[in-house]
PDB file of N, CA and C in Angstrom:
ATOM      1  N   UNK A   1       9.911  15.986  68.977  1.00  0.00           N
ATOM      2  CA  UNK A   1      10.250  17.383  68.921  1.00  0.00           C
ATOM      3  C   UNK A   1      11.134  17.706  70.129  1.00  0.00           C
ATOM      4  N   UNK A   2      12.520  18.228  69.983  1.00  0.00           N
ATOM      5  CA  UNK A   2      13.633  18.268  70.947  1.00  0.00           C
ATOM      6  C   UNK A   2      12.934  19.850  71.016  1.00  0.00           C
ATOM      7  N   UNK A   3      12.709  20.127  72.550  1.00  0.00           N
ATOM      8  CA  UNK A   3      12.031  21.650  72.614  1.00  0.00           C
ATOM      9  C   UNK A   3      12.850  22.367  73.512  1.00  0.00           C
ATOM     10  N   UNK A   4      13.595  21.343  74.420  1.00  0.00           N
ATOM     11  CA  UNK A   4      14.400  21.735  76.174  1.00  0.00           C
ATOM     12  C   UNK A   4      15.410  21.382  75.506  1.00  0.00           C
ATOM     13  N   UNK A   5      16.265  22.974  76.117  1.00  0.00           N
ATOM     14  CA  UNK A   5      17.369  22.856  76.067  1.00  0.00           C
ATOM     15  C   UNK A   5      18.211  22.459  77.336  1.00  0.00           C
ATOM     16  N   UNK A   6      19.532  22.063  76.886  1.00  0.00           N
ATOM     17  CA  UNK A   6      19.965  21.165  78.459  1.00  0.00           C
ATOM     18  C   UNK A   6      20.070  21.841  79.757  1.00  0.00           C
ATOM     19  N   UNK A   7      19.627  23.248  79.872  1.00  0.00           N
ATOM     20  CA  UNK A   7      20.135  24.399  80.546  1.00  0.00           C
ATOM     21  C   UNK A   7      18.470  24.265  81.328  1.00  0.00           C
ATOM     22  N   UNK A   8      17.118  24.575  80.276  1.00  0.00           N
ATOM     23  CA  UNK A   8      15.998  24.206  80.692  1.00  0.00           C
ATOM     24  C   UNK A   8      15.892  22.628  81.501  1.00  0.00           C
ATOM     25  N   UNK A   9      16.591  21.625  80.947  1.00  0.00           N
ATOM     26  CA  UNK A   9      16.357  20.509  80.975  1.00  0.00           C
ATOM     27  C   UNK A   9      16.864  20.711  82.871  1.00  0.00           C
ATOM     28  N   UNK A  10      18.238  21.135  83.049  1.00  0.00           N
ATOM     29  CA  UNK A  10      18.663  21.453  84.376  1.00  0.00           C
ATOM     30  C   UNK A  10      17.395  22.044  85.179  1.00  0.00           C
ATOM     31  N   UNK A  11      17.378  23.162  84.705  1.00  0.00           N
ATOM     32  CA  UNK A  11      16.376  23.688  85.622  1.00  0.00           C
ATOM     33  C   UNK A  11      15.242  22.847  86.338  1.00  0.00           C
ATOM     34  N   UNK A  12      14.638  22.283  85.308  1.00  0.00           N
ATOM     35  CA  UNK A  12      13.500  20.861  85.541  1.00  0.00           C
ATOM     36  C   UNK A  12      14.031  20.044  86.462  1.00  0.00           C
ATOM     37  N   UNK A  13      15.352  19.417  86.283  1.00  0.00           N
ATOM     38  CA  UNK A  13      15.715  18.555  87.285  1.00  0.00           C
ATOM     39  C   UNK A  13      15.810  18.820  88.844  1.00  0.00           C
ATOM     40  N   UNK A  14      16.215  20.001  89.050  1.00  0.00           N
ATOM     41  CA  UNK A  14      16.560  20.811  90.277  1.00  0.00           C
ATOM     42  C   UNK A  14      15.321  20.911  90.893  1.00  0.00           C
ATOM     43  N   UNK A  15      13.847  21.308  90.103  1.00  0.00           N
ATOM     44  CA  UNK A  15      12.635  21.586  90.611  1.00  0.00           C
ATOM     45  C   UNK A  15      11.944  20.094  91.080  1.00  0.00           C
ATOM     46  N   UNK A  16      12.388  19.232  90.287  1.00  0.00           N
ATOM     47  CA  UNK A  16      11.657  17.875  89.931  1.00  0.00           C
ATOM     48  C   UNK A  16      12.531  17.306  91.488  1.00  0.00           C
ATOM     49  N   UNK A  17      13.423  17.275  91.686  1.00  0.00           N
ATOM     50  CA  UNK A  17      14.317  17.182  92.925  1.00  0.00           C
ATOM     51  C   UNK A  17      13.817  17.319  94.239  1.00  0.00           C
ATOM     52  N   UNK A  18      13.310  18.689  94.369  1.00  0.00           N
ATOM     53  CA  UNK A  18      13.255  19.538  95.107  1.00  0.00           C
ATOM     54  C   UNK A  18      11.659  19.346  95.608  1.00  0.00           C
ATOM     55  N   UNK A  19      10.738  18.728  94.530  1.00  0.00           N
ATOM     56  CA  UNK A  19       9.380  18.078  94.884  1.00  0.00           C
ATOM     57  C   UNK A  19       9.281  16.448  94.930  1.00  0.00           C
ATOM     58  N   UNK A  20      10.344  16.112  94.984  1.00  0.00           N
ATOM     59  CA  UNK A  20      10.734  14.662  95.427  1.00  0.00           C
ATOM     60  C   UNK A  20      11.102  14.721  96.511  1.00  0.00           C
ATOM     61  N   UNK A  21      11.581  15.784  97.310  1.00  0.00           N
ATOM     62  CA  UNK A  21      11.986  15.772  99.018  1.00  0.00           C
ATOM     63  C   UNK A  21      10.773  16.576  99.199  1.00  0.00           C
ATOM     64  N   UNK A  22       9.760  17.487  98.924  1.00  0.00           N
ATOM     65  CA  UNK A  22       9.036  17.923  99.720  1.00  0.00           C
ATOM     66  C   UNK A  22       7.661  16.645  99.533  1.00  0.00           C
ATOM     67  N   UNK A  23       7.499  15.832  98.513  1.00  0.00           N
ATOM     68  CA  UNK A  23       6.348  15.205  98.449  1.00  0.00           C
ATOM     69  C   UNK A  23       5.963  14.393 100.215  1.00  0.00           C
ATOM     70  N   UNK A  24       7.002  13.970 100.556  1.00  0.00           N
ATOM     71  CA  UNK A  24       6.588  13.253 101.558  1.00  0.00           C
ATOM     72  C   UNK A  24       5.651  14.299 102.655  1.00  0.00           C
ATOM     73  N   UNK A  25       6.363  15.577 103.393  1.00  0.00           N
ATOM     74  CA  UNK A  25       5.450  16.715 103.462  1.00  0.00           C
ATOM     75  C   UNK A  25       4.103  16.408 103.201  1.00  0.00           C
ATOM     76  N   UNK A  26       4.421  16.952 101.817  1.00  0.00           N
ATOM     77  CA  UNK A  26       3.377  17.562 101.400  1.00  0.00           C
ATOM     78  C   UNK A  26       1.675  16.338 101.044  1.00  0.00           C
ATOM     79  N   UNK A  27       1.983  15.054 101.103  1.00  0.00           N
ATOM     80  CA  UNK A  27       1.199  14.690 100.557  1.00  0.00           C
ATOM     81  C   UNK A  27       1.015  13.504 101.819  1.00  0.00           C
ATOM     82  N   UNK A  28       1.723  13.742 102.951  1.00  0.00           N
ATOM     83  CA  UNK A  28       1.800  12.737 104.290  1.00  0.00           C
ATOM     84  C   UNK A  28       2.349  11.246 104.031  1.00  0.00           C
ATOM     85  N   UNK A  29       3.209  11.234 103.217  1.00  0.00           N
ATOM     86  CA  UNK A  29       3.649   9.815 102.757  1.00  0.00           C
ATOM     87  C   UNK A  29       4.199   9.245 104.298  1.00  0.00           C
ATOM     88  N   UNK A  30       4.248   7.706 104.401  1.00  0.00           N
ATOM     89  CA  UNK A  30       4.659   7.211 105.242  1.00  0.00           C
ATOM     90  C   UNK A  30       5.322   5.570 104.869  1.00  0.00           C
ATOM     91  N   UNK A  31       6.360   5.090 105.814  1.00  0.00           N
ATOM     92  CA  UNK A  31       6.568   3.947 105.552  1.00  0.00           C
ATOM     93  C   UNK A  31       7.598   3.995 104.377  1.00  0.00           C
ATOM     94  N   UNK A  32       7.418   2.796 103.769  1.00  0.00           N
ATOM     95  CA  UNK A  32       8.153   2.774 101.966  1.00  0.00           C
ATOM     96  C   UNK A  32       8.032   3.359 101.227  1.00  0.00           C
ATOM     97  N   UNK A  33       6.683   4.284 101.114  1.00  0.00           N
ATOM     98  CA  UNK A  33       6.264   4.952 100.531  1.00  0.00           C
ATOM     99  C   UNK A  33       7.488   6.766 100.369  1.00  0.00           C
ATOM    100  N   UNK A  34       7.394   6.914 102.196  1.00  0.00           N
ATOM    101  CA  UNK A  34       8.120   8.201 102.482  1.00  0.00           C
ATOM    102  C   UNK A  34      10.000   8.149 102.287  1.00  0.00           C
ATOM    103  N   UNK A  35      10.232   6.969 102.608  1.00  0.00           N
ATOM    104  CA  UNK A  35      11.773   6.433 102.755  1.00  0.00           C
ATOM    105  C   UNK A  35      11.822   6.394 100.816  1.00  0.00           C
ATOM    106  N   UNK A  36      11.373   5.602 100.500  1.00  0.00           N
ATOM    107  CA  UNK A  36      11.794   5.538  98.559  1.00  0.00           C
ATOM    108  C   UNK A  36      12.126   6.993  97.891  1.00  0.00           C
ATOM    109  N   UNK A  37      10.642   7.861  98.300  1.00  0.00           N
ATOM    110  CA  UNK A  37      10.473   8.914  98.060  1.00  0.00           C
ATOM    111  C   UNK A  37      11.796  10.104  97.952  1.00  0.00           C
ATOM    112  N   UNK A  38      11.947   9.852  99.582  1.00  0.00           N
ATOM    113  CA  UNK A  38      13.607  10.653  99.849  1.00  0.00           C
ATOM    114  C   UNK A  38      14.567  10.152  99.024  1.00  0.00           C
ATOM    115  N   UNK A  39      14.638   8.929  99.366  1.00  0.00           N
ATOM    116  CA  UNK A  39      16.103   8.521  98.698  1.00  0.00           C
ATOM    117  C   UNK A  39      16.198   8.933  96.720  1.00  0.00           C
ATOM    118  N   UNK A  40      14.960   8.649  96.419  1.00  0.00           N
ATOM    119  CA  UNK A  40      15.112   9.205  94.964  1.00  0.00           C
ATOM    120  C   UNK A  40      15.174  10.349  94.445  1.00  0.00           C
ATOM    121  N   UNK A  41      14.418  11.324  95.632  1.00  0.00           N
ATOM    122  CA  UNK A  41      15.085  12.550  95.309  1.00  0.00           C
ATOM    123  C   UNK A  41      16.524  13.238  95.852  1.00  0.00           C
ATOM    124  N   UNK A  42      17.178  12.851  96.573  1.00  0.00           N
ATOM    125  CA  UNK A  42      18.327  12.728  97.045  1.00  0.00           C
ATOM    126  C   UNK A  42      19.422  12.146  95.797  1.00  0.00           C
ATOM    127  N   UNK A  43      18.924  11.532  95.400  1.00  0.00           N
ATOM    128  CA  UNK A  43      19.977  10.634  94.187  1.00  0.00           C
ATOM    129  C   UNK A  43      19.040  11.775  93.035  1.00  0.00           C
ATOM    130  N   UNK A  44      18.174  11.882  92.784  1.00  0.00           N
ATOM    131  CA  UNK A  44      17.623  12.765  91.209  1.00  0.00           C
ATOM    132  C   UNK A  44      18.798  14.154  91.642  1.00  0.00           C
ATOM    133  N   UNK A  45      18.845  14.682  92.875  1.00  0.00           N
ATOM    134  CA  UNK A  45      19.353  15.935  92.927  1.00  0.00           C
ATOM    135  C   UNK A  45      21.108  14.973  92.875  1.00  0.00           C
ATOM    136  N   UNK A  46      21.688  14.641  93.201  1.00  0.00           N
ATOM    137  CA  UNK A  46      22.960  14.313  92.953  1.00  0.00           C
ATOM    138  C   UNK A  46      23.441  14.256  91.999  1.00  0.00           C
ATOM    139  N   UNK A  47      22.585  13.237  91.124  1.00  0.00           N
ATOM    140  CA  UNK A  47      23.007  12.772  89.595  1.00  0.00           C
ATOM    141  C   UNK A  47      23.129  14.629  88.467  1.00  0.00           C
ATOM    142  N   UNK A  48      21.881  14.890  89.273  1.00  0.00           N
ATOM    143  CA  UNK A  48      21.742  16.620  88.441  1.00  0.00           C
ATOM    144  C   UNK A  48      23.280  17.210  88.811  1.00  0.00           C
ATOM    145  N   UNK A  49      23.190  17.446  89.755  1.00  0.00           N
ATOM    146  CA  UNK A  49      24.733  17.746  90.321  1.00  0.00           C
ATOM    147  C   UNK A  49      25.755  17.589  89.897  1.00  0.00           C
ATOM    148  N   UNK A  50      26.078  16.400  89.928  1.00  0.00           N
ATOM    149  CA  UNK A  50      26.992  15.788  88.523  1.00  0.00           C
ATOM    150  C   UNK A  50      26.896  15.732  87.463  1.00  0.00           C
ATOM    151  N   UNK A  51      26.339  16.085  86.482  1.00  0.00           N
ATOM    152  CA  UNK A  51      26.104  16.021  85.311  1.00  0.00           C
ATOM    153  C   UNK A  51      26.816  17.236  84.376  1.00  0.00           C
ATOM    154  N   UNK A  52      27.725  16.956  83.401  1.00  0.00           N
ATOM    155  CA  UNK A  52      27.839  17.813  82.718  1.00  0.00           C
ATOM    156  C   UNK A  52      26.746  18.683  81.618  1.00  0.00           C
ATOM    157  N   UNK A  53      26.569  19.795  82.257  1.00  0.00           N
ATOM    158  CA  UNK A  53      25.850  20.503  81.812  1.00  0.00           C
ATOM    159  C   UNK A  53      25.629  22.298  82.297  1.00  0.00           C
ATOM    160  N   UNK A  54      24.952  23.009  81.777  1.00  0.00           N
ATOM    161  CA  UNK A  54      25.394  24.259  82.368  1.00  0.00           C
ATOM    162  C   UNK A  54      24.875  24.818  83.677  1.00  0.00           C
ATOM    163  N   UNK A  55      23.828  23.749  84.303  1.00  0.00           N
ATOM    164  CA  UNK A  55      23.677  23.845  85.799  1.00  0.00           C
ATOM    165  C   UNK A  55      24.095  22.455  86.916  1.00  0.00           C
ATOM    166  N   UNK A  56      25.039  21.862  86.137  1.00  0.00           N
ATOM    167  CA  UNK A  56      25.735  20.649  86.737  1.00  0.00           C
ATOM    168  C   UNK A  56      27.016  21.619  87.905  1.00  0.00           C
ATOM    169  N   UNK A  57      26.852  21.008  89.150  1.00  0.00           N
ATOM    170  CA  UNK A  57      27.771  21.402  90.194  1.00  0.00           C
ATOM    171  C   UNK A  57      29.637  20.961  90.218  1.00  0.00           C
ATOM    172  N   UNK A  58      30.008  19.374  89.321  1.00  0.00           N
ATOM    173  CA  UNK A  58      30.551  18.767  89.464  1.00  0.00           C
ATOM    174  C   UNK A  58      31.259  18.195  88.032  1.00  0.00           C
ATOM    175  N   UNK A  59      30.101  18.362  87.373  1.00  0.00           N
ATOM    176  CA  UNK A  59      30.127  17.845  85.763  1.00  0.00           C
ATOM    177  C   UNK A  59      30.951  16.509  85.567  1.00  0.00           C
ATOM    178  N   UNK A  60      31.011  15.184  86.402  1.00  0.00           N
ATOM    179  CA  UNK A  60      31.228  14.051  85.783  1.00  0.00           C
ATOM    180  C   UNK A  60      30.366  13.166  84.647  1.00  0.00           C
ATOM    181  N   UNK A  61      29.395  13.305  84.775  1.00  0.00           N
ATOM    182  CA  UNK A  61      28.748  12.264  84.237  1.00  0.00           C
ATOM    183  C   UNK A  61      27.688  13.233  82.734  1.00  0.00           C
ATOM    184  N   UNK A  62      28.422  13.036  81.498  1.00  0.00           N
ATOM    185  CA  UNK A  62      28.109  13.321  80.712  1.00  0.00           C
ATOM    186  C   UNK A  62      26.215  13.804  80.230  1.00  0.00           C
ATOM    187  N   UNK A  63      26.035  14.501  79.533  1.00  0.00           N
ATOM    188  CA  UNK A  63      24.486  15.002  79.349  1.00  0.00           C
ATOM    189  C   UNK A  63      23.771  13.700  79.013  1.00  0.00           C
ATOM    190  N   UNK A  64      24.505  12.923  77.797  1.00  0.00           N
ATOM    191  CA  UNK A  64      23.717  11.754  77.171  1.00  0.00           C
ATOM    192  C   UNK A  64      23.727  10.624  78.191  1.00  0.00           C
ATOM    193  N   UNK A  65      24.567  10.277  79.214  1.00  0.00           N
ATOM    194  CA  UNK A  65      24.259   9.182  79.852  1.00  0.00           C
ATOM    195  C   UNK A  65      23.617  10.128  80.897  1.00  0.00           C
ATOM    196  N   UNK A  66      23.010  11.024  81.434  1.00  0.00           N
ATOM    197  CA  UNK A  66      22.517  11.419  82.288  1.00  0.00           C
ATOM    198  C   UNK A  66      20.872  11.084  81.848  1.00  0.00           C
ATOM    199  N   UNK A  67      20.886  11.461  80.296  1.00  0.00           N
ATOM    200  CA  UNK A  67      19.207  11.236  79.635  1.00  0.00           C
ATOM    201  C   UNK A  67      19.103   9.332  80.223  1.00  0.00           C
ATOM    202  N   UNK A  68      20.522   8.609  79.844  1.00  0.00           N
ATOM    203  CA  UNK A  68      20.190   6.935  80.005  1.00  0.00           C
ATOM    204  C   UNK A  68      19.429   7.319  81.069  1.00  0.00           C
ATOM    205  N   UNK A  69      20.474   7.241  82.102  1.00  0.00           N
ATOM    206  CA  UNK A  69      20.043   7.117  83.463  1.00  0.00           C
ATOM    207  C   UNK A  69      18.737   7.399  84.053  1.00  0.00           C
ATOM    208  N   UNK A  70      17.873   8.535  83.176  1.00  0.00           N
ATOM    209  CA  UNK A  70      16.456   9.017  82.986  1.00  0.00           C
ATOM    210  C   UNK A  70      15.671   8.365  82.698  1.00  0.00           C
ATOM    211  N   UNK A  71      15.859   7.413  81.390  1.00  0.00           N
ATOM    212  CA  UNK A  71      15.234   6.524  81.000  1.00  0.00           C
ATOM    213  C   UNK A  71      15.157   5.376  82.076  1.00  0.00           C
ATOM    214  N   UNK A  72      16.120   4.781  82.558  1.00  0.00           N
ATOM    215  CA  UNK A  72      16.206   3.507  83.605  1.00  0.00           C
ATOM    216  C   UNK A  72      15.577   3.915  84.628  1.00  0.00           C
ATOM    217  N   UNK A  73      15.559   5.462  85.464  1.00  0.00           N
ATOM    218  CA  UNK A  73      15.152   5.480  86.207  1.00  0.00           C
ATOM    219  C   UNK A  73      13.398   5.245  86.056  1.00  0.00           C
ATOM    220  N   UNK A  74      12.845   6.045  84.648  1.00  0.00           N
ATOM    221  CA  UNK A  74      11.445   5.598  84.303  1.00  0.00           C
ATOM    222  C   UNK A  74      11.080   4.463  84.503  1.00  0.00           C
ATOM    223  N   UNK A  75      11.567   3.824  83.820  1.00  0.00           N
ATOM    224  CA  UNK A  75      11.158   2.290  83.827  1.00  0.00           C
ATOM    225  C   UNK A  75      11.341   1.349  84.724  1.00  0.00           C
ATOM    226  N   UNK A  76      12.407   1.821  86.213  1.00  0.00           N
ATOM    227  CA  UNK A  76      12.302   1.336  87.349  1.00  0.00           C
ATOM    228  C   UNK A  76      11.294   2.204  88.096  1.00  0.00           C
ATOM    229  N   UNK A  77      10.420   3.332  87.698  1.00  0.00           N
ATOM    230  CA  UNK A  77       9.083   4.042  88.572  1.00  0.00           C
ATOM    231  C   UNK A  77       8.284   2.779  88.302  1.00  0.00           C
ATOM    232  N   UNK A  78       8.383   2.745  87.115  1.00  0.00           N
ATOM    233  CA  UNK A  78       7.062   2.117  86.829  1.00  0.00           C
ATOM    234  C   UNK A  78       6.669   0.500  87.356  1.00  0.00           C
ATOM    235  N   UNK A  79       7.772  -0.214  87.613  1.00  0.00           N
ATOM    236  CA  UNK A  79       7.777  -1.347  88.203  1.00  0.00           C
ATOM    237  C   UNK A  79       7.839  -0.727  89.429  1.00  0.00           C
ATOM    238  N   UNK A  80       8.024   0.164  90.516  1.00  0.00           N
ATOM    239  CA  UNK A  80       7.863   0.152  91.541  1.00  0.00           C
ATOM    240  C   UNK A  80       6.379   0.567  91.823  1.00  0.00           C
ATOM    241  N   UNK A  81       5.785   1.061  90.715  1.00  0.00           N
ATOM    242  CA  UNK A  81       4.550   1.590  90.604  1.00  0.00           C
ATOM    243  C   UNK A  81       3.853   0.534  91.445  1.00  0.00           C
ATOM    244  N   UNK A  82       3.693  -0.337  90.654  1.00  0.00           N
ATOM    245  CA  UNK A  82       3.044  -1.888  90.601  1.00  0.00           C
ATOM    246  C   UNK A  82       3.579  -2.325  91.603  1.00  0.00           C
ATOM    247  N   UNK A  83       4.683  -2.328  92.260  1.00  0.00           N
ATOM    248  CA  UNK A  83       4.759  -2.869  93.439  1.00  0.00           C
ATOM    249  C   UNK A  83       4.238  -2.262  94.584  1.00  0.00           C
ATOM    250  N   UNK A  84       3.974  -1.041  94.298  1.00  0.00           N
ATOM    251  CA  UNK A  84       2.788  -0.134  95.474  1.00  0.00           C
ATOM    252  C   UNK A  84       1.588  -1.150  94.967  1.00  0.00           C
ATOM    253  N   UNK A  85       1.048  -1.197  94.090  1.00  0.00           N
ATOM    254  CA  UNK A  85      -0.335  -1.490  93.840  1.00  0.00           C
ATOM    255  C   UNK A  85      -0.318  -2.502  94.350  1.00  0.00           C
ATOM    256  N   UNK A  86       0.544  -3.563  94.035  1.00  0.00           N
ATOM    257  CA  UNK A  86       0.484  -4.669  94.753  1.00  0.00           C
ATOM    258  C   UNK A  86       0.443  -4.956  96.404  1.00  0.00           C
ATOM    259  N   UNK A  87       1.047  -3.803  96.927  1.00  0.00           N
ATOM    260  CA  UNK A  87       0.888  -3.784  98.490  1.00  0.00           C
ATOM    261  C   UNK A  87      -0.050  -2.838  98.905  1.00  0.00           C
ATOM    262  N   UNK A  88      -0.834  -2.324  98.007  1.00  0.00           N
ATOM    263  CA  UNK A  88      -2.148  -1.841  98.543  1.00  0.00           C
ATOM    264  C   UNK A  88      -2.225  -0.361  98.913  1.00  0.00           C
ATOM    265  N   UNK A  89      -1.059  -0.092  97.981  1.00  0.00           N
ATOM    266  CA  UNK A  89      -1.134   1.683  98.055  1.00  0.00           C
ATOM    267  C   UNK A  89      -1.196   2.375  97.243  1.00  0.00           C
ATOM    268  N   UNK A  90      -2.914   2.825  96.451  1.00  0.00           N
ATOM    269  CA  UNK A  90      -2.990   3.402  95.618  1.00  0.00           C
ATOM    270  C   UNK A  90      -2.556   4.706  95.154  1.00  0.00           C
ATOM    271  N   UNK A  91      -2.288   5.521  96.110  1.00  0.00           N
ATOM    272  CA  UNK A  91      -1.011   6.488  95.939  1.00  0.00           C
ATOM    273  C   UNK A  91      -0.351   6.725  95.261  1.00  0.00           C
ATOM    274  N   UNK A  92       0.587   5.649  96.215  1.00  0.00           N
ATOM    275  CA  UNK A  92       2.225   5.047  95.557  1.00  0.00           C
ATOM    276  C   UNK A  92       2.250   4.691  93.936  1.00  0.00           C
ATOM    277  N   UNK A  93       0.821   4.307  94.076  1.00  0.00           N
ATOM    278  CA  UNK A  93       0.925   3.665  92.697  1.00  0.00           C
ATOM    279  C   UNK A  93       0.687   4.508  91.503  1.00  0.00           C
ATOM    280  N   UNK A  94      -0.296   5.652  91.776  1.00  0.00           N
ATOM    281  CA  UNK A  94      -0.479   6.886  90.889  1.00  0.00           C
ATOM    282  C   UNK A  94       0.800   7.459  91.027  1.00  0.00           C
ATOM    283  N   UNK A  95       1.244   8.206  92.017  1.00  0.00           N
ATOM    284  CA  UNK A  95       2.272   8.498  92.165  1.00  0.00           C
ATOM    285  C   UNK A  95       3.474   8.626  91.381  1.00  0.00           C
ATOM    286  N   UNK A  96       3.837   7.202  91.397  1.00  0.00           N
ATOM    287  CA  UNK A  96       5.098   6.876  90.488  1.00  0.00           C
ATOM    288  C   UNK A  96       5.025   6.732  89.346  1.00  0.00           C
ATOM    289  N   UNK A  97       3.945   6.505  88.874  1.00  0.00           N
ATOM    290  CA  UNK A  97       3.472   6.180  87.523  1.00  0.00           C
ATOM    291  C   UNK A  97       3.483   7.841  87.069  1.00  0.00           C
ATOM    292  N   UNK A  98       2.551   8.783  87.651  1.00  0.00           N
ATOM    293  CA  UNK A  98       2.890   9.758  87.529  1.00  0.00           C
ATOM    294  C   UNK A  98       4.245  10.580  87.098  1.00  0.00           C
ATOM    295  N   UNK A  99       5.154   9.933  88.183  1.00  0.00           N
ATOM    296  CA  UNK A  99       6.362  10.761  88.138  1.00  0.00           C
ATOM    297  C   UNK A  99       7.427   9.849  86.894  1.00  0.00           C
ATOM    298  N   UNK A 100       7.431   8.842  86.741  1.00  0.00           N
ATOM    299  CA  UNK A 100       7.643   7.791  85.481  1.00  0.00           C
ATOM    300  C   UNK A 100       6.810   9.203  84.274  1.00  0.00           C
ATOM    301  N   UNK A 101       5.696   9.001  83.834  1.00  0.00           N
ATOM    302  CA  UNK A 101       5.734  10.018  82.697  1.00  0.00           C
ATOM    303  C   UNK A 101       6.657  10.746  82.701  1.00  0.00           C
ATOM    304  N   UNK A 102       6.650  12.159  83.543  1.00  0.00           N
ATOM    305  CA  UNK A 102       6.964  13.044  83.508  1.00  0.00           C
ATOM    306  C   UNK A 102       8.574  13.295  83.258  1.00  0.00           C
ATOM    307  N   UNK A 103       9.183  11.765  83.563  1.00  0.00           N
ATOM    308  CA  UNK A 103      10.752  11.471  83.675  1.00  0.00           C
ATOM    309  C   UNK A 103      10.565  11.724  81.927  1.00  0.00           C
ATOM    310  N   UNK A 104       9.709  10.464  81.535  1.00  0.00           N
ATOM    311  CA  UNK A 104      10.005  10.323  79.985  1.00  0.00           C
ATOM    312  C   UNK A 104       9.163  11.350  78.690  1.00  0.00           C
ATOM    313  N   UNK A 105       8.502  11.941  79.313  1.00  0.00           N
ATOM    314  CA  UNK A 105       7.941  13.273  78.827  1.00  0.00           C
ATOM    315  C   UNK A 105       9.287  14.732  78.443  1.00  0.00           C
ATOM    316  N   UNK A 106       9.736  14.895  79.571  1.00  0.00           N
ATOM    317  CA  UNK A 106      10.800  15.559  79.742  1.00  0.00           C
ATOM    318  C   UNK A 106      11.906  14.824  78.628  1.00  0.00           C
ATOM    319  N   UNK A 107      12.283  13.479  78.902  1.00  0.00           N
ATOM    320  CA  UNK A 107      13.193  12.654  78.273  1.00  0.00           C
ATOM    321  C   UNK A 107      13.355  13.395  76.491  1.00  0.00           C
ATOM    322  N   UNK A 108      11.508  13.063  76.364  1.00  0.00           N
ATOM    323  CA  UNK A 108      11.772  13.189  74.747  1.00  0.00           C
ATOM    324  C   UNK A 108      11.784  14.109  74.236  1.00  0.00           C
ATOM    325  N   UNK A 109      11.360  15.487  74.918  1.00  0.00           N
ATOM    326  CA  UNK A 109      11.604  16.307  74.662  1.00  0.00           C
ATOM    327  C   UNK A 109      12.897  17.397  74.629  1.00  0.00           C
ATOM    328  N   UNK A 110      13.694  16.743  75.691  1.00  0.00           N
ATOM    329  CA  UNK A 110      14.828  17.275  75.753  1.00  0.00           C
ATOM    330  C   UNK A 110      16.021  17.102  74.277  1.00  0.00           C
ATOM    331  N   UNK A 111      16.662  17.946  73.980  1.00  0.00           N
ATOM    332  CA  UNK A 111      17.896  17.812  73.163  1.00  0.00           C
ATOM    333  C   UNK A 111      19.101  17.525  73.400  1.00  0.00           C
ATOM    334  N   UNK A 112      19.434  16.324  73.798  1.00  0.00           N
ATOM    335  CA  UNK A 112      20.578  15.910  74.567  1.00  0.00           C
ATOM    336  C   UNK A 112      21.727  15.614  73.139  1.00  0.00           C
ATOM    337  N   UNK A 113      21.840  16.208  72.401  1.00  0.00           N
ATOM    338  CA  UNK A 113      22.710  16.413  71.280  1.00  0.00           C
ATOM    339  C   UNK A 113      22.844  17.711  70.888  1.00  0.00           C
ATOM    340  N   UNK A 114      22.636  18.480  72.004  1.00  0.00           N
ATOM    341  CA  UNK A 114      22.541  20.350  71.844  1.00  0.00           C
ATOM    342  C   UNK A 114      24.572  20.232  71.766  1.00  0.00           C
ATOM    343  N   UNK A 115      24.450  22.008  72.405  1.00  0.00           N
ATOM    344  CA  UNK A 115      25.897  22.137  72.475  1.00  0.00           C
ATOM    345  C   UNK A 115      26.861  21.873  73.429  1.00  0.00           C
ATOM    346  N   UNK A 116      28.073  20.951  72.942  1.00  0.00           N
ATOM    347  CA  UNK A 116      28.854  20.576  73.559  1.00  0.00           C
ATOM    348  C   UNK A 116      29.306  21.728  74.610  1.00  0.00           C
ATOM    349  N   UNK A 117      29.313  21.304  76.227  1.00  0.00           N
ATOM    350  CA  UNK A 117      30.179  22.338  77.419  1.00  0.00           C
ATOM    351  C   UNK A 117      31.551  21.798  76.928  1.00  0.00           C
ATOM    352  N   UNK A 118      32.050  22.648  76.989  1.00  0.00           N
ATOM    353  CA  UNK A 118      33.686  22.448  76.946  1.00  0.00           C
ATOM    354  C   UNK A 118      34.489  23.442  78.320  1.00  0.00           C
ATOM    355  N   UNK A 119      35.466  23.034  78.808  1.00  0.00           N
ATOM    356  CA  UNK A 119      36.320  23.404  79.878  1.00  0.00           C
ATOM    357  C   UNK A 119      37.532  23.953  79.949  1.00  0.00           C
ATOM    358  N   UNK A 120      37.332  23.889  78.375  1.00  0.00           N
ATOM    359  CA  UNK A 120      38.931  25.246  78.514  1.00  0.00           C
ATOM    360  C   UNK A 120      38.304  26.920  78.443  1.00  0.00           C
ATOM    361  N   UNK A 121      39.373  27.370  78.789  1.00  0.00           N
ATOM    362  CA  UNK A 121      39.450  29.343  78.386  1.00  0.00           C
ATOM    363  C   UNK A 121      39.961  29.347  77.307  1.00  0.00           C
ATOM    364  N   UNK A 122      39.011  30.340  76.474  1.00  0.00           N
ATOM    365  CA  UNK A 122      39.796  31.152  75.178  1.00  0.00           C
ATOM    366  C   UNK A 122      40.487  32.027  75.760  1.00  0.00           C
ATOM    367  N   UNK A 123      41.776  31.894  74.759  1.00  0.00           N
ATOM    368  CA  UNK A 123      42.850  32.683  74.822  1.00  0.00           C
ATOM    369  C   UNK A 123      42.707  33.860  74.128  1.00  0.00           C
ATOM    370  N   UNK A 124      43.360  35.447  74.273  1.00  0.00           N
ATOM    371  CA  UNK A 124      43.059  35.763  72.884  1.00  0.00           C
ATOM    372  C   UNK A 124      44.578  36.045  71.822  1.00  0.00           C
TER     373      UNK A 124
END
């Protein structure tokens, strides 16, 4: 069921961003844990940035490869998941796994075949 529209879908990203730089804060991350943390929300808010869409800053990188890039990024949480678990940080490991759903939760719900942005002016 496509429920988010790409405008909602923006909004999500910006928030989802924006608790990817405060998690370290907020939840005392440290180490690999705090450094990964930043850098992915630093790149989640960029890619948003760029993205063509109606809260994209820059609009290079099209709506549908922005969903790819969503997907890859899931499925690289989730192996990093396990690589917390494996170094003994149960956290890290809820954590990402956590934030992995929520990538592909969002994913399927979004309508990334909504309406085309276009960049010209009507004339009249």
């Amino acid at each position: 069921m496509k429920i988010l529209s790409s405008k909602a879908h923006g909004v999500l990203d910006y928030l989802f961003a924006a608790f990817l730089l405060l998690s370290p804060t907020l939840f005392g991350m440290e180490g690999n844990l705090c450094t990964i943390t930043y850098v992915l929300g630093a790149a989640h808010l960029l890619i948003t940035a760029m993205t063509d869409f109606e809260l994209g800053l820059i609009k290079l990188i099209p709506f549908r490869i922005h969903g790819l890039i969503e997907i890859f990024v899931a499925l690289a949480l989730i192996g990093l998941a396990f690589w917390f678990y494996n170094n003994e940080s149960e956290f890290g490991f809820y954590y990402y796994l956590a934030l992995a759903g929520i990538i592909l939760i969002v994913f399927i719900i979004t309508d990334f075949k909504g309406e085309k942005i276009t960049h010209t002016t009507k004339r009249p």
